[in-house]
Protein backbone atom coordinates (compact mmCIF):
# COMPACT_ATOMS: atom_id res chain seq x y z
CA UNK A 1 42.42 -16.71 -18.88
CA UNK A 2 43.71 -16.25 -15.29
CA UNK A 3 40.99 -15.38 -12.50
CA UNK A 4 42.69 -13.04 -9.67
CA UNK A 5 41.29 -14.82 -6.77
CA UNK A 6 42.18 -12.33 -4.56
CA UNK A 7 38.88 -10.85 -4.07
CA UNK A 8 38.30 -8.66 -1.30
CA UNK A 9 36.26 -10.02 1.86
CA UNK A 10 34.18 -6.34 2.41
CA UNK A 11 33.51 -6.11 -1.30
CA UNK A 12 31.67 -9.93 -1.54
CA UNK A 13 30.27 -9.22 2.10
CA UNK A 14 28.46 -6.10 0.67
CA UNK A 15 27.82 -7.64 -2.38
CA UNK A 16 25.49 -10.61 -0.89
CA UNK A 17 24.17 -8.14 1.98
CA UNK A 18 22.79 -5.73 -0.79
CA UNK A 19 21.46 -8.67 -3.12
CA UNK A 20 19.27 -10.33 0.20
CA UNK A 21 18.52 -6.97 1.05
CA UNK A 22 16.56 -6.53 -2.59
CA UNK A 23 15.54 -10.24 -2.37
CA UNK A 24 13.75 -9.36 1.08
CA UNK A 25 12.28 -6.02 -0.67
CA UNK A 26 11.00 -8.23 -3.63
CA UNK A 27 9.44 -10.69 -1.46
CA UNK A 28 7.42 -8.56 1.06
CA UNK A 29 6.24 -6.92 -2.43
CA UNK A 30 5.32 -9.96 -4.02
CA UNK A 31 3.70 -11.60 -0.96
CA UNK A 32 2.51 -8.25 1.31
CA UNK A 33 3.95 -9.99 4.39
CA UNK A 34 7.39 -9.73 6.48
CA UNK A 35 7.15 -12.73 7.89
CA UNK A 36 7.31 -15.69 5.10
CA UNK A 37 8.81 -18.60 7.24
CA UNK A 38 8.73 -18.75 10.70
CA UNK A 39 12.15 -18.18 11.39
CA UNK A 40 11.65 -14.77 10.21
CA UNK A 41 10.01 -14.04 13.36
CA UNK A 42 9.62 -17.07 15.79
CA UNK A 43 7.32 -14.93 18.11
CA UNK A 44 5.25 -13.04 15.21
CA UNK A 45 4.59 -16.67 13.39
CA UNK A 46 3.60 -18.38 16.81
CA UNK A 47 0.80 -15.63 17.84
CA UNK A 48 -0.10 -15.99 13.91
CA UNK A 49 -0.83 -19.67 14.52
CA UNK A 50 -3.22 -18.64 17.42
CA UNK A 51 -4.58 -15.78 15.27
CA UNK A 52 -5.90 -18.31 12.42
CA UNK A 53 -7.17 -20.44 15.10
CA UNK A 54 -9.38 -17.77 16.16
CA UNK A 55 -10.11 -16.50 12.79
CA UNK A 56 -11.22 -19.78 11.69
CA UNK A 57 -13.93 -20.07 14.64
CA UNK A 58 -15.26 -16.80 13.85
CA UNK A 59 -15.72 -17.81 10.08
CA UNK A 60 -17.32 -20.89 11.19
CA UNK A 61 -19.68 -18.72 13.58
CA UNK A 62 -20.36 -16.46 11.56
CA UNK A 63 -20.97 -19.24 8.44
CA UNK A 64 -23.65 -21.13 11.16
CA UNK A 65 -25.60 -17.80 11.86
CA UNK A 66 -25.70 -17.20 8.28
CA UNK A 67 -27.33 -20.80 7.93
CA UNK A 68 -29.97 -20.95 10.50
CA UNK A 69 -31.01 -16.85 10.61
CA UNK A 70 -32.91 -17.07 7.34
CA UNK A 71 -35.03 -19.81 9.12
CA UNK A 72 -35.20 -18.54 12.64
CA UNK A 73 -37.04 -15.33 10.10
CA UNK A 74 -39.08 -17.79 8.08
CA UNK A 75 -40.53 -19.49 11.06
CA UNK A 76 -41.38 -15.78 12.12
CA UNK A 77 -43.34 -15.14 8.90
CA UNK A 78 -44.74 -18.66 9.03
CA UNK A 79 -46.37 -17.82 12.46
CA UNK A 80 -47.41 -14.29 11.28
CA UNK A 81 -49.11 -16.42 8.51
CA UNK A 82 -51.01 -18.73 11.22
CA UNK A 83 -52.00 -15.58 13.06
CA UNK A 84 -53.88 -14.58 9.86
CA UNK A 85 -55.46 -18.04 9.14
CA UNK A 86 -56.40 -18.25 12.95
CA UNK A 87 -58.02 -14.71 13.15
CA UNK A 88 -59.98 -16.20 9.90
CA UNK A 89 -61.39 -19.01 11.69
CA UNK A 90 -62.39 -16.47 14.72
CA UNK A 91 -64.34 -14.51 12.32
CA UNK A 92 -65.73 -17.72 10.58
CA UNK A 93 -66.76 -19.50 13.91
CA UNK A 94 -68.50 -16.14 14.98
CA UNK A 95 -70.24 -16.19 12.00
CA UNK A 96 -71.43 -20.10 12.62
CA UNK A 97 -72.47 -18.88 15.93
CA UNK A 98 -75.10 -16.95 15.77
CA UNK A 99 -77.79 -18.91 15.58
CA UNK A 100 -79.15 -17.32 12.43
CA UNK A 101 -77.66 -19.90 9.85
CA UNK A 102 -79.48 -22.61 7.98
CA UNK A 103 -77.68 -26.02 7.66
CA UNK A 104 -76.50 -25.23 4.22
CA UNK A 105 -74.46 -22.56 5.68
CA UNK A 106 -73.48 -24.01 8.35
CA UNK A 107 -71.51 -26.84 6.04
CA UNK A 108 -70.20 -24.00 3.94
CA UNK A 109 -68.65 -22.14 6.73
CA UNK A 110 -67.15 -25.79 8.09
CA UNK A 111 -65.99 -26.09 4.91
CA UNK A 112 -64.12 -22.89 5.00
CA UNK A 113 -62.45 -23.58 8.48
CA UNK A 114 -61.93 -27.01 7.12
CA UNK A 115 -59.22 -24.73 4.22
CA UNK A 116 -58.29 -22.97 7.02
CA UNK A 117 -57.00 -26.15 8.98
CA UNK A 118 -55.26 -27.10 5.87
CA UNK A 119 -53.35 -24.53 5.32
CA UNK A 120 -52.47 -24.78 8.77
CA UNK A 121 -50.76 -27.68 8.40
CA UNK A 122 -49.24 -26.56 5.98
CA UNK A 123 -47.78 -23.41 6.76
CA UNK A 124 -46.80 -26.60 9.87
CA UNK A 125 -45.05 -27.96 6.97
CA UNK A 126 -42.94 -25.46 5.90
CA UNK A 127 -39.39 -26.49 4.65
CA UNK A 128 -36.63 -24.26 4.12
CA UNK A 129 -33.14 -25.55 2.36
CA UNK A 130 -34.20 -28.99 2.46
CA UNK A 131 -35.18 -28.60 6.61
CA UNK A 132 -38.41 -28.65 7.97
CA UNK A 133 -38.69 -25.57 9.92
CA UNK A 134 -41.13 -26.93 12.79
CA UNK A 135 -40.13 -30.73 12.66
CA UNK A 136 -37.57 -30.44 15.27
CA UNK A 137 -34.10 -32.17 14.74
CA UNK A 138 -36.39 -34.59 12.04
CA UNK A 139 -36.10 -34.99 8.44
CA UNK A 140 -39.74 -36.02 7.71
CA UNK A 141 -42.48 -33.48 7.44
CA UNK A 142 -43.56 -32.90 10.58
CA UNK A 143 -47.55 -33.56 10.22
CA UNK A 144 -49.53 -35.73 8.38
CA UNK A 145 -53.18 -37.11 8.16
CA UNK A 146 -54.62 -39.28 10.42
CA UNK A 147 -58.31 -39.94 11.01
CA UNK A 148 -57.67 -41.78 14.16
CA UNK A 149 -56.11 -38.70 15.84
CA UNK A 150 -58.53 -36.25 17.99
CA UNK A 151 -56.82 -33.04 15.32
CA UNK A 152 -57.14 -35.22 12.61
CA UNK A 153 -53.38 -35.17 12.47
CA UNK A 154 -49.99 -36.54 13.90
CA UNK A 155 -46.98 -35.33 14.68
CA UNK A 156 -43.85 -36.88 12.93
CA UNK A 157 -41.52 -35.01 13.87
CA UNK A 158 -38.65 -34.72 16.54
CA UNK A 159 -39.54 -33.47 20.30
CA UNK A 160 -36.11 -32.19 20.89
CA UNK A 161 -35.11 -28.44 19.61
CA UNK A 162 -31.64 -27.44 17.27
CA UNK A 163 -28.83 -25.24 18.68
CA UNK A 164 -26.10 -23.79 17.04
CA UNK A 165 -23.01 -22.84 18.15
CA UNK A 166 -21.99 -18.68 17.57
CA UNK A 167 -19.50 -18.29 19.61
CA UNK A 168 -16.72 -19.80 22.00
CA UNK A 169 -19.04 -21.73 25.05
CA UNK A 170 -22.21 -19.64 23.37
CA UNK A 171 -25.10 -21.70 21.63
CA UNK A 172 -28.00 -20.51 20.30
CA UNK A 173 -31.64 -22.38 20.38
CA UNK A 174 -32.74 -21.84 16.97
CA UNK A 175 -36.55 -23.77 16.58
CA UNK A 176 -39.47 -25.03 18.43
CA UNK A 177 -40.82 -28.22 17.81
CA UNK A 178 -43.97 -28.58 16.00
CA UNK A 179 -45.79 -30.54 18.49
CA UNK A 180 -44.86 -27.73 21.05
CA UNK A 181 -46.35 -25.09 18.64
CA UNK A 182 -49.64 -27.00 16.99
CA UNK A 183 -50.21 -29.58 18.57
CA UNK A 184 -49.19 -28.66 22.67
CA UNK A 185 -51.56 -30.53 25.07
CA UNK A 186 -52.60 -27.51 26.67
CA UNK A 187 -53.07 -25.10 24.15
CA UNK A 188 -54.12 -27.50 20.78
CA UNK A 189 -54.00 -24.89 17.22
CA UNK A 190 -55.18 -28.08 15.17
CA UNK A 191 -57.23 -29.40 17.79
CA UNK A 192 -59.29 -26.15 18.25
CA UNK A 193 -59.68 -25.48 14.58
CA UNK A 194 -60.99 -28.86 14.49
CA UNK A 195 -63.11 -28.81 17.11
CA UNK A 196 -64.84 -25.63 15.42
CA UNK A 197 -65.08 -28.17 12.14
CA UNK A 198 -66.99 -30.21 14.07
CA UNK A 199 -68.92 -27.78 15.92
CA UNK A 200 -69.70 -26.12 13.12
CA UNK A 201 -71.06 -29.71 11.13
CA UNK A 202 -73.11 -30.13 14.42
CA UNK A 203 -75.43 -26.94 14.26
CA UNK A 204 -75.30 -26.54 17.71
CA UNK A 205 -74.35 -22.38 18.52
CA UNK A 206 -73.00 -23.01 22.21
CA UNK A 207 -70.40 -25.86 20.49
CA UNK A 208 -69.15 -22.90 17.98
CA UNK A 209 -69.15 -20.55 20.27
CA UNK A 210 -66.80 -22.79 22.88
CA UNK A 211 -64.84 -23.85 19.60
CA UNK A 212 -64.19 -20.59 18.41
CA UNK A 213 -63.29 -18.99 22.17
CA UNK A 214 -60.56 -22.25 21.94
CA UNK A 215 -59.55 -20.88 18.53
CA UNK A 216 -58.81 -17.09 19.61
CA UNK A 217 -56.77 -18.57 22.64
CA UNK A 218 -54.92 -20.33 20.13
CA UNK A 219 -54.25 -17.14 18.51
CA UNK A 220 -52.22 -15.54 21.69
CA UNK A 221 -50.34 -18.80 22.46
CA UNK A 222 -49.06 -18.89 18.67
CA UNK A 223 -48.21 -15.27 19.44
CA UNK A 224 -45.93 -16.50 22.82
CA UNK A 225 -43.85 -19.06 19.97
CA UNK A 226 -43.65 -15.84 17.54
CA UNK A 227 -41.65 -14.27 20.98
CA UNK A 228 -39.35 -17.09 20.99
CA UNK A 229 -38.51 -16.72 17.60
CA UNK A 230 -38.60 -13.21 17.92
CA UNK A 231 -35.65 -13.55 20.88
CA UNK A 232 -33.71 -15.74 19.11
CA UNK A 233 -33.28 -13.34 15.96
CA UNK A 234 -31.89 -10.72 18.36
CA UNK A 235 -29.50 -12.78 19.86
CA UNK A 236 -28.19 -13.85 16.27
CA UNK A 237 -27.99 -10.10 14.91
CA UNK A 238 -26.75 -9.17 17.93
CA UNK A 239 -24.10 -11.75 17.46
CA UNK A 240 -23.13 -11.51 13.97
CA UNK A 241 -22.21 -8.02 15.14
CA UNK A 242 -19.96 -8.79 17.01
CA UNK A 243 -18.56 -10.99 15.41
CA UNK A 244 -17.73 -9.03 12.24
CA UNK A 245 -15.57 -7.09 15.25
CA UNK A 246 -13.82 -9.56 15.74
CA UNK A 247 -12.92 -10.04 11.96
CA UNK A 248 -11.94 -6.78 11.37
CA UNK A 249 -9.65 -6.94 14.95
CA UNK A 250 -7.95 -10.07 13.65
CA UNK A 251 -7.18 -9.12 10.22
CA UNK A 252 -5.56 -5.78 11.79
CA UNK A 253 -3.92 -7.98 14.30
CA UNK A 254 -2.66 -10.44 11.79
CA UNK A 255 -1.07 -7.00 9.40
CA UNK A 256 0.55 -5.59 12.29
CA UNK A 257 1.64 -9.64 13.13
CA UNK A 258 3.05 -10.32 9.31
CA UNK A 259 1.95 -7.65 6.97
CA UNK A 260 4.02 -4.98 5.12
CA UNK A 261 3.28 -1.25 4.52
CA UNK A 262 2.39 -1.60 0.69
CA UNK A 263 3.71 1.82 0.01
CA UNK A 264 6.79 1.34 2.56
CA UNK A 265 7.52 -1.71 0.90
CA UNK A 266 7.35 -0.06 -2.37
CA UNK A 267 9.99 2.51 -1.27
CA UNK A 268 12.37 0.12 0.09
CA UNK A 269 12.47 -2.13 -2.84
CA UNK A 270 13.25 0.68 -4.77
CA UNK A 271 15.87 1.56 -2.29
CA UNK A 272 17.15 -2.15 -2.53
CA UNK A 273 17.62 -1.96 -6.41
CA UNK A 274 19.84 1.36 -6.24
CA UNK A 275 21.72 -0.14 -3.65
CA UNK A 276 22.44 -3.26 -5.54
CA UNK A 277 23.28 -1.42 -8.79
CA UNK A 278 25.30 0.64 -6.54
CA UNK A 279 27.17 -2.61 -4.78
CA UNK A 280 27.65 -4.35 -8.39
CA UNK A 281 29.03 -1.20 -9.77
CA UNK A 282 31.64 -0.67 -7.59
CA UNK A 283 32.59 -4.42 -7.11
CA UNK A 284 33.45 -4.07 -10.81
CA UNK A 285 35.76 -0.73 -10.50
CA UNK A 286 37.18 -2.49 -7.60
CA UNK A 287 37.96 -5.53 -8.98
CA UNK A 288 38.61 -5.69 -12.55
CA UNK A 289 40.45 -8.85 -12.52
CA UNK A 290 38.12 -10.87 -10.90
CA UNK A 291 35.53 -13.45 -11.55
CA UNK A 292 33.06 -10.55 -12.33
CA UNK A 293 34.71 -9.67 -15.36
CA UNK A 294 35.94 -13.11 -15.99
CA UNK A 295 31.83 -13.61 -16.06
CA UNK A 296 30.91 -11.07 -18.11
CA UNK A 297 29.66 -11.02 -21.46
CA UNK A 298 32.45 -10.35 -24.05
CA UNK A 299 32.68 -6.65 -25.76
C-alpha cells in the first residue's frame, strides 16, 4: 500500500497542539501542580526553591519545640512536687520545734524529713526521654550520695544550661541546672533539709527552729526557678503559634507558586479530551489517504 505523504502542515500542527494540550491536563491532574519541571515556570520554580527552604526551618522549629516543651512542663510539675515535699518539712520541723517532744520523737520526725530529702533528690533526678531534666547539658544523673558533702550529696551534673533554636536568630533557654536549683550557694534546698535532719537528731529547739526558717526560704527560691520555667513555656506556645502561621502561609504560597485548581483542572482535562477526539476526528475526514488510515486497524 501507498502512503499519500502529502499531509497537511495545519492538520499535524493541531493534531500535536491538542494531544500536549490533554497531556498537560492529565498531568496537573495526576500531580495537582502546574509547574512539574522548572522550565515550566523559571520564576515560579526559583521562589519554590526558597519556599522549601523556609518550610523546612519551620518544620525543624516547630519539630525542636515539640521536643523540649514536654520537659520545660515536667520540670514545672517536678518543682510543684518539691514545693509540696518542702512545705512537708516546714510543718515537720515546726513540729520538732516546740520543745514538747521526747527523743523518740524527735528521731521519728528526723526520720521523716530524712524521706523527705530523698525524695528530693529524686524528684532532682528526674529523667524525661532518656534526659535528665535538672542535670544541665549532662548525661549522668545529676545527684548522688556523698557523706563527705555538707547536703550529703553532689552534684554531677553540667553547670551550663540547653537552648534550642525556634526560629531564624531566636533561641530559647530551655533548663536550669541542678546545682543552680538544689544545691545554689546562697539559697541550699538539700542543704537546709539537711540541716533540719541534723537539727532535728540534736534535740536542740533553737537549731530546728533556724533549720526549718532555712527550709521555708527554700520554699520561695524554688518558687523563683518554677518562674523561669514558667517564662520559658510562654515563649514556646507563644512560638509554636506562630509558627503554625507560617505553615499554613507557605503551603498557600507554594499552591498559588505550583498548584492547580483541582476542580479547574478537572474541567480542562475534560476539555482537552473533546478537543483531541475532536482534532483526531477530523484529521481522519481530512486525510483519508494518509498514514492515519494506513495505521489503522483493518475493518
Amino acid at each position: 500500500m501507498q502512503v499519500n505523504p502529502n499531509l497537511t502542515p495545519n492538520i499535524i500542527a493541531d493534531l500535536q497542539q491538542s494531544q500536549s494540550t490533554l497531556n498537560t491536563a492529565l498531568q496537573q491532574v495526576a500531580t495537582g501542580l502546574s509547574v512539574s519541571v522548572p522550565s515550566d515556570n523559571p520564576t515560579a520554580s526559583a521562589a519554590m526553591v526558597q519556599n522549601t527552604i523556609e518550610t523546612g526551618n519551620v518544620d525543624q522549629y516547630t519539630q525542636n519545640i515539640s521536643t523540649v516543651l514536654s520537659k520545660v512542663q515536667s520540670s514545672s510539675s517536678v518543682l510543684s512536687n518539691v514545693v509540696t515535699a518542702l512545705t512537708q518539712a516546714v510543718s515537720l520541723g515546726t513540729e520538732g520545734a516546740n520543745g514538747t517532744n521526747t527523743a523518740a520523737n524527735l528521731q521519728a520526725i528526723a526520720t521523716q524529713v530524712q524521706g523527705v530529702l530523698s525524695s528530693v533528690v529524686s524528684e532532682a533526678n528526674t529523667s524525661v526521654a532518656g534526659s535528665y531534666l535538672f542535670g544541665g547539658t549532662g548525661t549522668t544523673p545529676p545527684y548522688t550520695a556523698d557523706a563527705t558533702s555538707p547536703t550529703g550529696y553532689t552534684y554531677n551534673g553540667a553547670s551550663a544550661a540547653t537552648s534550642v533554636a525556634v526560629g531564624d536568630q531566636l533561641n530559647v533557654q530551655v533548663n536550669l541546672p541542678g546545682s543552680q536549683i538544689f544545691s545554689n550557694s546562697s539559697n541550699n534546698v538539700l542543704g537546709s533539709l539537711n540541716a533540719l535532719v541534723t537539727a532535728l537528731k540534736s534535740g536542740s529547739s533553737s537549731a530546728i527552729g533556724t533549720a526549718t526558717t532555712s527550709v521555708s526560704s527554700a520554699i520561695a527560691y524554688i518558687g523563683q526557678q518554677q518562674a523561669f520555667y514558667s517564662n520559658a513555656e510562654s515563649q514556646l506556645n507563644l512560638q509554636e503559634t506562630f509558627l503554625q502561621q507560617d505553615t499554613v502561609t507557605l503551603a498557600s504560597q507554594a499552591t498559588h507558586l505550583v498548584g492547580v485548581n483541582m476542580a479547574t483542572a478537572a474541567t480542562n482535562l475534560t476539555q482537552a479530551e473533546t478537543d483531541n477526539s475532536a482534532a483526531m476526528a477530523a484529521a481522519a475526514k481530512v486525510m483519508p489517504n494518509t498514514l492515519l488510515n494506513y495505521l489503522a486497524p483493518p475493518a
